[in-house]
Structures are given as C-alpha cells and as structure tokens.
Protein backbone atom coordinates (compact mmCIF):
# COMPACT_ATOMS: atom_id res chain seq x y z
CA UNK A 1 -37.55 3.56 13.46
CA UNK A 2 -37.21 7.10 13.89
CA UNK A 3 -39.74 9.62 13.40
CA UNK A 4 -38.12 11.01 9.98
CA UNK A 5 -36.96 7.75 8.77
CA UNK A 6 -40.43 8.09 6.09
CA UNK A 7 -39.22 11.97 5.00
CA UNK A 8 -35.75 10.69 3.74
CA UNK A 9 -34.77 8.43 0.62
CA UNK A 10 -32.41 6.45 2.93
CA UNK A 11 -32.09 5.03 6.36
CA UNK A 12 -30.33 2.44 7.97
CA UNK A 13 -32.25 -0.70 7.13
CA UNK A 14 -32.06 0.01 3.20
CA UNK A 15 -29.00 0.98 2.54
CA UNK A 16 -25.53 -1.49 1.27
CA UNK A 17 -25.76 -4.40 3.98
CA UNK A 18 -22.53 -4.92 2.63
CA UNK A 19 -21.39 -1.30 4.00
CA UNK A 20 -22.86 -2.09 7.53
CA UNK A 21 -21.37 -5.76 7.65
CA UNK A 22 -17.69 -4.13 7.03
CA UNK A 23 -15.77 -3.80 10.18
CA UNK A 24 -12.75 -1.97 10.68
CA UNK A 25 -11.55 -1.78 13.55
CA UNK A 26 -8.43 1.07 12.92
CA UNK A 27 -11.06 3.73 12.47
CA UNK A 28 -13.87 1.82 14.69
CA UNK A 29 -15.60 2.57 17.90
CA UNK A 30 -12.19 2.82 20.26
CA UNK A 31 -11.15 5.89 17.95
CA UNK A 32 -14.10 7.25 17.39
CA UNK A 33 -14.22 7.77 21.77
CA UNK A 34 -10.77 8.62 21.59
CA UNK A 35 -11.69 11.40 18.91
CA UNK A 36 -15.10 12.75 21.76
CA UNK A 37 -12.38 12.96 24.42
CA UNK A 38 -9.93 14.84 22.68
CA UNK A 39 -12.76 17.22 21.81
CA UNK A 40 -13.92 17.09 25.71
CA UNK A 41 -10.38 18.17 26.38
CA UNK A 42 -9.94 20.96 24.07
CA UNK A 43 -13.54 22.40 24.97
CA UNK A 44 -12.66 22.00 29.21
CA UNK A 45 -9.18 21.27 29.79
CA UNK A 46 -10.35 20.26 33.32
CA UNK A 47 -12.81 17.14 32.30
CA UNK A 48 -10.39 14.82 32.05
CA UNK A 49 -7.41 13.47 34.57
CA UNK A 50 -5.02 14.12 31.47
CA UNK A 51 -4.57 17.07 29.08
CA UNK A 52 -4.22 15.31 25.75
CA UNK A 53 -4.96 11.87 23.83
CA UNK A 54 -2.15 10.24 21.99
CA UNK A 55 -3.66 8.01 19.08
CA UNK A 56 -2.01 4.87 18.68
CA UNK A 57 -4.64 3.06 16.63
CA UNK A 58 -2.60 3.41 13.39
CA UNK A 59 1.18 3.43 12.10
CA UNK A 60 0.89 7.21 11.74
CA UNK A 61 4.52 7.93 12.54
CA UNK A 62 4.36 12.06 12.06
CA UNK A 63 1.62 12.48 14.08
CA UNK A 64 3.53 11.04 16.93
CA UNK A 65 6.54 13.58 16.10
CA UNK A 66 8.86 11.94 13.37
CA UNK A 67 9.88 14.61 11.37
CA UNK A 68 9.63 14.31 7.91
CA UNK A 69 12.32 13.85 5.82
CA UNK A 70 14.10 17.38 4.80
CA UNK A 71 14.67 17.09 1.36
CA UNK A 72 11.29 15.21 0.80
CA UNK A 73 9.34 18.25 2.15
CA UNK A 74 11.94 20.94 0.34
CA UNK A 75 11.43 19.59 -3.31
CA UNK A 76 7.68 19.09 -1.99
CA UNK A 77 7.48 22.61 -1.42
CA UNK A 78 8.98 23.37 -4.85
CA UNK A 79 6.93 21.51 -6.88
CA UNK A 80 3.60 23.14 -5.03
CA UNK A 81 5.05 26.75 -5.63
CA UNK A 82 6.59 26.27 -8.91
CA UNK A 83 7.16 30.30 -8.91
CA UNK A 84 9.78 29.97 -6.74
CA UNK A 85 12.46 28.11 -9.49
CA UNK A 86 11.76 31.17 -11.42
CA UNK A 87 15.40 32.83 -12.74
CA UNK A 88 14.14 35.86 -10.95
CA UNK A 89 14.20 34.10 -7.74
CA UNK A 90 17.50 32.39 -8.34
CA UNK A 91 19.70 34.00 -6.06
CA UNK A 92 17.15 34.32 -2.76
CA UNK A 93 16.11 30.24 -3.56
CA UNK A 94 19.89 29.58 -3.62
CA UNK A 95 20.45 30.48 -0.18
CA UNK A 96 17.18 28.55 1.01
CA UNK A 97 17.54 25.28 -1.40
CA UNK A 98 20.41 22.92 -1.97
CA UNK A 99 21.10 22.05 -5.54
CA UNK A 100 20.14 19.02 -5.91
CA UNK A 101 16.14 19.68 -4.17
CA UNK A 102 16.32 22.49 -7.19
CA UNK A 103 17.47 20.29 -9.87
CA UNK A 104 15.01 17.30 -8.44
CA UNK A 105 11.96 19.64 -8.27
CA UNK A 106 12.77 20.89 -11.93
CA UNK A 107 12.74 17.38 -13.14
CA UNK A 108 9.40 16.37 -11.19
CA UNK A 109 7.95 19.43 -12.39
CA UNK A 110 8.92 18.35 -16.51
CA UNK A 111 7.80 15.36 -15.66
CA UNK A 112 3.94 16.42 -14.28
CA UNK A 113 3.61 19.74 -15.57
CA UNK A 114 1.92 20.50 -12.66
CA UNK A 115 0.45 18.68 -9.37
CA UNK A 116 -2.75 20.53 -9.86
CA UNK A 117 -3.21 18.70 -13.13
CA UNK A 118 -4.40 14.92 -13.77
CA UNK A 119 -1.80 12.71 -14.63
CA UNK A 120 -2.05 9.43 -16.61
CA UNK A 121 -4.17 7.02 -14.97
CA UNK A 122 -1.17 4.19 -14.05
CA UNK A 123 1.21 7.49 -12.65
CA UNK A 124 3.53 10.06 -14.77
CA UNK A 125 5.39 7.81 -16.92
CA UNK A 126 8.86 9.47 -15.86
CA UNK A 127 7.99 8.31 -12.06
CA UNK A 128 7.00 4.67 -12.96
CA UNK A 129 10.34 4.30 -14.42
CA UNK A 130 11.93 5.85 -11.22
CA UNK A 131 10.14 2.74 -9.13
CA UNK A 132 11.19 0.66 -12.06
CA UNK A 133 14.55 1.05 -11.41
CA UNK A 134 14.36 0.63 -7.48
CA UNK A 135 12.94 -2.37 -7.94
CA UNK A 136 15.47 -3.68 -10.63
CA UNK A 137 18.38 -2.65 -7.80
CA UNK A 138 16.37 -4.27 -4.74
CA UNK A 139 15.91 -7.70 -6.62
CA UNK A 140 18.27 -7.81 -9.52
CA UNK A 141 15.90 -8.61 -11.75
CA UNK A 142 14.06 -6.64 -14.66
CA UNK A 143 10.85 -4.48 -13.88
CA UNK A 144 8.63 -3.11 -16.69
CA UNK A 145 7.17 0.46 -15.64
CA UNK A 146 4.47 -0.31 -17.69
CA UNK A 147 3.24 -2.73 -15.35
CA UNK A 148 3.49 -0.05 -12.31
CA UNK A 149 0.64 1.28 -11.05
CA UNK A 150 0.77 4.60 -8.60
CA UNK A 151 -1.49 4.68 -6.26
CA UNK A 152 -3.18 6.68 -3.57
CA UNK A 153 -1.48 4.88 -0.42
CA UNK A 154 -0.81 1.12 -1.38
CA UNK A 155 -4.60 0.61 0.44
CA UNK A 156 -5.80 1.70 -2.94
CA UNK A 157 -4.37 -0.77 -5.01
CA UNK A 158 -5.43 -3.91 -2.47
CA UNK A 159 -8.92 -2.25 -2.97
CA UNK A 160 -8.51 -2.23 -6.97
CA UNK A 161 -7.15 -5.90 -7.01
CA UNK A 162 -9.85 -7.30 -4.68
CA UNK A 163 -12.50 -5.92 -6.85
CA UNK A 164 -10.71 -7.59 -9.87
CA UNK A 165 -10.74 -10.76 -8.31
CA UNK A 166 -14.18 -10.93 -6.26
CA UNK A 167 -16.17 -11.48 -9.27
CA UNK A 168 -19.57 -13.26 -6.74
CA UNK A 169 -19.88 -13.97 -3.20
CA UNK A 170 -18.21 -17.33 -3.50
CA UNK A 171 -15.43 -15.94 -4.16
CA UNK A 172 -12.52 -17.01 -1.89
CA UNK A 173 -9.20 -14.88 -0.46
CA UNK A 174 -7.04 -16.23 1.83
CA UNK A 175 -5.42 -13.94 4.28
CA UNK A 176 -3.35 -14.12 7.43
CA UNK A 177 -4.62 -13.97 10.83
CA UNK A 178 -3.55 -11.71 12.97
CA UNK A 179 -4.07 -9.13 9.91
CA UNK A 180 -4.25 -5.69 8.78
CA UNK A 181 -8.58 -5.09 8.77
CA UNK A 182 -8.13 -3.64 5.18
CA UNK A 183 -8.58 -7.12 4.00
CA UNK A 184 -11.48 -8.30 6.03
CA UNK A 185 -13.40 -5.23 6.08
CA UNK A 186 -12.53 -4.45 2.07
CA UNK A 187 -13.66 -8.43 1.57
CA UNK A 188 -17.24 -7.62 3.46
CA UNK A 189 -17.82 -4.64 1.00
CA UNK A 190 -18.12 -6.75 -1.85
CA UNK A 191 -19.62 -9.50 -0.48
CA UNK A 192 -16.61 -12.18 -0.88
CA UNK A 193 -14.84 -14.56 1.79
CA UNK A 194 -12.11 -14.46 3.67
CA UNK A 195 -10.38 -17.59 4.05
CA UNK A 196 -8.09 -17.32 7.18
CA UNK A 197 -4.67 -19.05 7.72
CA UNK A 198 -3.27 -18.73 11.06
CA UNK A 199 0.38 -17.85 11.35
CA UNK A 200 2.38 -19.43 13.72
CA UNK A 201 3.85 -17.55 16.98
CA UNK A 202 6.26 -19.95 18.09
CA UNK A 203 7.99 -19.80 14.50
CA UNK A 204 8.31 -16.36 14.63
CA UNK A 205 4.67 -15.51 12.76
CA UNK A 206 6.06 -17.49 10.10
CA UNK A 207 3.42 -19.46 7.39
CA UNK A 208 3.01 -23.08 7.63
CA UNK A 209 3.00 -24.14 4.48
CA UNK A 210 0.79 -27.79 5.36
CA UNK A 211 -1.56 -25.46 6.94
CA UNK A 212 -2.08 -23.70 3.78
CA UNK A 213 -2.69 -26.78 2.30
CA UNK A 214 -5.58 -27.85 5.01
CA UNK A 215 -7.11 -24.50 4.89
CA UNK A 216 -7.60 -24.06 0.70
CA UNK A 217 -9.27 -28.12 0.86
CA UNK A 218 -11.76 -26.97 3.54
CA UNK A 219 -12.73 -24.13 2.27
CA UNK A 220 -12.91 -25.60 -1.42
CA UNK A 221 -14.87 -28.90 0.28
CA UNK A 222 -17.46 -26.19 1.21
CA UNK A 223 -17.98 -24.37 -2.17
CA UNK A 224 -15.50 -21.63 -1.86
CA UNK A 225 -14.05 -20.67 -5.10
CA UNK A 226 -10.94 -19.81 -3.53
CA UNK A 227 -8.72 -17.35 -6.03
CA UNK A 228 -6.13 -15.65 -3.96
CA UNK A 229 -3.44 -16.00 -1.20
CA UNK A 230 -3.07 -12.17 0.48
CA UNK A 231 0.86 -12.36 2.31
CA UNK A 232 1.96 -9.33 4.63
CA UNK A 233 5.64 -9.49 4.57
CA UNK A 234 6.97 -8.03 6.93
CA UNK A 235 3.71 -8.54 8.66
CA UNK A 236 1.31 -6.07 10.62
CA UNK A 237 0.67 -6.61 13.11
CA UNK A 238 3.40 -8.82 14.13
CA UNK A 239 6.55 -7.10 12.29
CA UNK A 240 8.14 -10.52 11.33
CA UNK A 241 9.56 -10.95 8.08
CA UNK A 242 9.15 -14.38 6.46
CA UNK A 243 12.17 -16.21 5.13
CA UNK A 244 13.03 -16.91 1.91
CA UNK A 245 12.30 -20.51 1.95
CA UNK A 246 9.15 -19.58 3.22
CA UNK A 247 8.28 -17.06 0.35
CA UNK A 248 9.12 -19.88 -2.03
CA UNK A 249 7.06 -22.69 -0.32
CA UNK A 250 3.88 -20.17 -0.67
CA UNK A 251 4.78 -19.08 -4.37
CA UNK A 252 4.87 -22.64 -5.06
CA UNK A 253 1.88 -23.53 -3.54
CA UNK A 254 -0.06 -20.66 -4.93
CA UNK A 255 1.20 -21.97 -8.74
CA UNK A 256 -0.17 -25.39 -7.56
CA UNK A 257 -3.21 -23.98 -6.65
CA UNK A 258 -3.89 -21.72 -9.50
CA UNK A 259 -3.43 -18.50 -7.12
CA UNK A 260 -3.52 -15.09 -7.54
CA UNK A 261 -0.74 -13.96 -4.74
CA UNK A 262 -1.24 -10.29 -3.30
CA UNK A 263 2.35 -9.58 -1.51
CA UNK A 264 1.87 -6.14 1.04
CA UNK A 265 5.23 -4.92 1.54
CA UNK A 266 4.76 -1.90 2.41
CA UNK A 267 6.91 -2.42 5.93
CA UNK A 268 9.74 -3.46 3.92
CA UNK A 269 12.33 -0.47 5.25
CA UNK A 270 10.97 -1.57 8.71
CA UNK A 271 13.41 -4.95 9.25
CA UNK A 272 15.04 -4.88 12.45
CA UNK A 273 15.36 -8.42 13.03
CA UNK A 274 16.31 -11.02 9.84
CA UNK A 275 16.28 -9.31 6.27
CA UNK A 276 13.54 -8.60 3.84
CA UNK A 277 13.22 -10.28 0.82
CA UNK A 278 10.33 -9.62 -2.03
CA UNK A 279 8.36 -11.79 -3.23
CA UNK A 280 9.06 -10.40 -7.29
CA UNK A 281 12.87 -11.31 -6.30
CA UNK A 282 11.91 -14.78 -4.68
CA UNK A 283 9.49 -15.43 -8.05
CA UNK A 284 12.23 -14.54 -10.61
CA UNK A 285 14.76 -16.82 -9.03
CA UNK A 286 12.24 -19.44 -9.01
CA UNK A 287 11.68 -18.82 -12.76
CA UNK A 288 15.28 -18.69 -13.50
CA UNK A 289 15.55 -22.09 -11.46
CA UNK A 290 13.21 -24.13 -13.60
CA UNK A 291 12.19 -22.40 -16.79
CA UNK A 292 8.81 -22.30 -17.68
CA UNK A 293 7.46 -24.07 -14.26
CA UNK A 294 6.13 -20.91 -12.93
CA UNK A 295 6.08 -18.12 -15.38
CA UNK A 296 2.07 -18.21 -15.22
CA UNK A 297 2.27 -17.37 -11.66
CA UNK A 298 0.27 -14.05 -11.06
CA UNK A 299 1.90 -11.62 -8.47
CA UNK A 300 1.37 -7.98 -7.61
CA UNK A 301 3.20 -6.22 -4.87
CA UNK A 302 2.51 -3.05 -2.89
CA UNK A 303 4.24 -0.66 -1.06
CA UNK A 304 3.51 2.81 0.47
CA UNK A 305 5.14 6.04 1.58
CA UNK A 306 3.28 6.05 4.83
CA UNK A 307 5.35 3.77 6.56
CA UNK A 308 9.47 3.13 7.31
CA UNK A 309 11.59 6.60 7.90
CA UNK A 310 9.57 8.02 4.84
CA UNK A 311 6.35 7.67 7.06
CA UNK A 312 4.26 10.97 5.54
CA UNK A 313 0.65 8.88 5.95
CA UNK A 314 -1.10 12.07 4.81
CA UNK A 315 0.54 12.40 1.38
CA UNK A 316 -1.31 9.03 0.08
CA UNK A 317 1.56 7.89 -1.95
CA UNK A 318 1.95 4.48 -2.91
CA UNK A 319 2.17 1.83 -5.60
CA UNK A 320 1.66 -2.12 -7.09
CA UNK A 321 3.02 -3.86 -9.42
CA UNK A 322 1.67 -6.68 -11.68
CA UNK A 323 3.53 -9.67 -12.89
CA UNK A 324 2.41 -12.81 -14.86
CA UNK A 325 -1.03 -10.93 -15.00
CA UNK A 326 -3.45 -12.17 -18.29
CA UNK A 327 -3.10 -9.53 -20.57
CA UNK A 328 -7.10 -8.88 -21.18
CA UNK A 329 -7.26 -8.62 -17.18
CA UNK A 330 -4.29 -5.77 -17.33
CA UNK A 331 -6.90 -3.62 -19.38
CA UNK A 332 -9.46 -4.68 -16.88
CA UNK A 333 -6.81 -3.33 -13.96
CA UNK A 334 -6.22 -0.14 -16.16
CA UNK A 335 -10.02 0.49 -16.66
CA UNK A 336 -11.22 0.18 -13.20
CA UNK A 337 -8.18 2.59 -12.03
CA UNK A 338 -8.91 5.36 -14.78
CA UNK A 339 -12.43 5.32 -13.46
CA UNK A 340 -10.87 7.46 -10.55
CA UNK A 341 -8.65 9.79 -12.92
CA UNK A 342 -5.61 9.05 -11.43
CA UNK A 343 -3.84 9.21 -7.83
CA UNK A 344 -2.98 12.58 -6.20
CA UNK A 345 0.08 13.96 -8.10
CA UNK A 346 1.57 15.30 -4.83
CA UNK A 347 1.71 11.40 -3.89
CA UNK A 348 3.28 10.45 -6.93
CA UNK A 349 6.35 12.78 -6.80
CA UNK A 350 6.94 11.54 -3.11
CA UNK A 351 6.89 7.57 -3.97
CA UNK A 352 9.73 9.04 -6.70
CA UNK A 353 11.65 10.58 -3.84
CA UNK A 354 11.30 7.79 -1.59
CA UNK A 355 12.58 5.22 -4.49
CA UNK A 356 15.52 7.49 -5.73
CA UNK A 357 16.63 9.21 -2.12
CA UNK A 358 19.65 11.46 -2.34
CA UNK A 359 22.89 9.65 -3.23
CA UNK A 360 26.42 9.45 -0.96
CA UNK A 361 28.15 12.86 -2.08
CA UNK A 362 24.90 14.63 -3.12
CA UNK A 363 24.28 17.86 -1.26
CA UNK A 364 20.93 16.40 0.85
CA UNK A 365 22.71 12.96 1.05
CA UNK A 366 23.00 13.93 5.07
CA UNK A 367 19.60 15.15 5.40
C-alpha cells in the first residue's frame, strides 16, 4: 500500500473489481510500450535503432496512410462550416466543391440543423431512413428506420445490447474464439460469462454447428443462463466470411435455443474471398420459407464506418439494428441509449455517406 493510499477516497483494492478483471488486449500492455517508445523517439531520435513506431494493434486504416474518401471529407467539411453554402460564397465554393458535395451537405445540414446540436437519441430521423434503404437494397427485404439505432462506432451498440441482456452474473453469451476482446473484456465489466465456441481452421473459420450444440448443454449443465450467440461475420481476426448455410444452421439453432443473436458485420465491404451475406437477409428468407417458424427470432446487426475503404476510425460512426425484439425491451434499448444524449452528429452524417455513396454519373461518382 502506498504511503497516500489513506489521503485519497480511492485506490486500487476498492475500486470496480469488475474494471480491473476486464482485459483488453487492443489497448493493453504491448501498446501502451509501443506508445513510451514512440515518446523515447520523439524526445531523442537517437535511443532507438529505428526512427518511428508503426501501430498495428488495431484496424486503424488512416493512420497507416489510406486516404480518406474525397467526397466524405468535402461534404464533412461543409457541414462543420455551414458559412461556407452561404449565397455570398456561391461563386468562390463553386470552384472548390462539386455539386453534388453542395447539394449533399445542404440536405445533411436540413436534416441536423447543426452537428454542434444533440440529435434524437436513435440518430436524425432523415439518416436512419438513409441506412434503411441500404439495407432494403443489400438484402431485398424491408427495414424499418425506426428500429435503427446510430451509434458512436458499432462498439457502442455491442456495449448497449450486452448491458440489456446481462441482467446477473449467470448470465451466459456465447462468442467465437479467436475474437474481437470487445466481447470478453465488455462481458468482465458487468460481471457476466462468456461462453466460448471454437471456430474451426481447417473449414475456413467456419462454425460447427454440433459444436454449438455441445457448448450451450455444458455450459447450461453448469448453471449458466445462457441468453445470446455473438457471430463476427466476416470475422476478426480471421477475415472469413461464413456461408449461407452456415448463417442459417446458427439462426436456427439460436430459435431452438431461445437466443438472442448479436451479428458484427462491420467487415462486411472487406470480402476478398467468397461473398458476404447478412444475417437480416439470411433471417427473412428463413421467415419467408416457413411462415411463422421463426418470426420470434431476436436479431440485431452492427456495422461501422471505421472499417472497409470508408475506414475514418476517428469519426465514431456506426449503427445496429433490431429485429424480432419484445416491444417493452425496445423502450428498454431506447432508454439506456438516451441516457448518453445521442451519438456524435459528425458520425451520423458519415454512416449516411457511407450508406448512400455517390451514384454512376454523379459528379464525385470517381472520387
């Protein structure tokens, strides 16, 4: 115990034990020596046998030089310095601005007033029905903005849906091993367990669905109230994307099993090998398949602007939606995200550029 531990309210034995038993291993001890060298480097260029430190510890894509998207950052810029779309300004903007980052920031602007003002707590309305209608194209099926949620970074929703769910530390939620640490560490804060399935390397990181099957009974055999199946698709670490059989082997194990399924998607522009397919899409079919079978089926899917050729990390745009969700647990959802206002309005307006890019024969189509 250190000598001032008795002049101070808090110390390390008394505070959350659920804080201190919450690894993470993105932001853990590796970075945090990465981060003294780097400062060792700029204060004596000569105390190390290299002259910088390239951080690799997270998908942080502009750091390591990807330029951002030009008419992203142009409407962006707009929208920050309204002033500028002012009629007295036309003719200068005009030579600076292609029409359709003017006509775009005009409409975000409507649509937000401002981004130094608090929006409503799910996102601007106008945007939600911007995602609404990506999703509708990407799955052919119906998507209700009302049950879109904007969020700050798609991190922020799994946090908001595992503190829904967690309701006492026998609470169970499965999740894929090798994972992202947001689960684990996120699980640790509020004192719930992770139940681990192990994906399988010779099947390309695909999910064995038997093994699902042998991992919910042992965990249930030893008191775990198991209440949710967590699916990365495509996956981090391993980049695979799972197949659509595959998708509906887990949705219909998670209706057997009276599962809550949380689908992270946010890699879904980063398919290189195979094709990605959602797990709303995948759902929908099922329910069109056999009618009424699986319409209590609770989903929510996430996705991010941080990653794919969007990848601006630092703008904390993102969102989830919910379907099949108990109506009295929506208001529970809404509540808990209105405690924090709403996300950053910035954010927002760049999840409705990355849904609705330029189209073919649009002026920034080529940018």
């Amino acid at each position: 115990m250190s000598s001032t531990t008795q002049l101070r309210s808090l110390n390390y034995d008394n505070i959350n034990p659920h804080v201190k038993a919450a690894k993470y291993a993105v932001r853990g001890e590796l970075a945090v020596k990465a981060e003294a060298i780097r400062r060792e480097i700029e204060q004596d260029p000569s105390s190390h046998p290299f002259d910088h430190v390239i951080f690799a510890n997270i998908g942080n894509p502009q750091q390591l030089d990807q330029k951002p998207i030009t008419f992203f950052r142009q409407v962006l810029s707009l929208v920050q310095y309204p002033d500028l779309l002012q009629e007295s300004n036309a003719e200068v903007v005009k030579q600076l601005y292609p029409e359709d980052a003017l006509e775009r920031a005009k409409w975000l602007l409507k649509s937000v007033k401002s981004v130094g003002a608090y929006s409503h707590s799910q996102g601007a309305p106008p945007l939600r029905d911007s995602v609404a209608k990506y999703i509708e194209q990407r799955d052919g099926h119906p998507a209700d903005p009302e049950s879109i949620y904007l969020t700050t970074g798609a991190s922020s929703g799994v946090n908001t849906l595992l503190h829904v769910i967690a309701s006492s530390p026998n609470t169970g939620v499965m999740i894929p091993i090798p994972q992202y640490p947001l689960y684990t560490a996120t699980l640790a804060l509020l004192d719930a367990k992770p139940v681990e399935y192990f994906l399988e390397e010779h099947a390309q990181w695909s999910t064995n669905c038997d093994d699902l099957y042998t991992v919910i009974e042992k965990a249930q055999s030893d008191g775990t109230d198991v209440r949710c199946i967590c699916v990365i698709n495509p996956g981090n670490p391993t980049g695979a994307s799972l197949p659509y059989k595959s998708i509906e082997d887990i949705i219909k194990f998670a209706a057997e099993k009276k599962l809550v399924i949380m689908a992270d998607e946010v890699y879904q522009t980063n398919v290189f090998v195979g094709e990605f397919v959602s797990f709303k899409k995948v759902l929908r079919d099922l329910q069109k398949k056999e009618a009424g079978k699986y319409d209590n089926v609770e989903l929510v899917s996430f996705h991010s602007t941080s990653k794919g050729m969007v990848g601006e990390c630092g703008q904390r745009g993102g969102y989830f939606e919910l379907v099949g969700f108990d109506p009295k647990v929506v208001q529970e959802i809404y509540k808990f995200v209105s405690i924090s206002l709403c996300p950053p309005v910035n954010g927002q307006c760049l999840v409705e550029l990355m849904v609705n890019p330029p189209k073919e024969g649009e002026p920034s189509y080529d940018l």
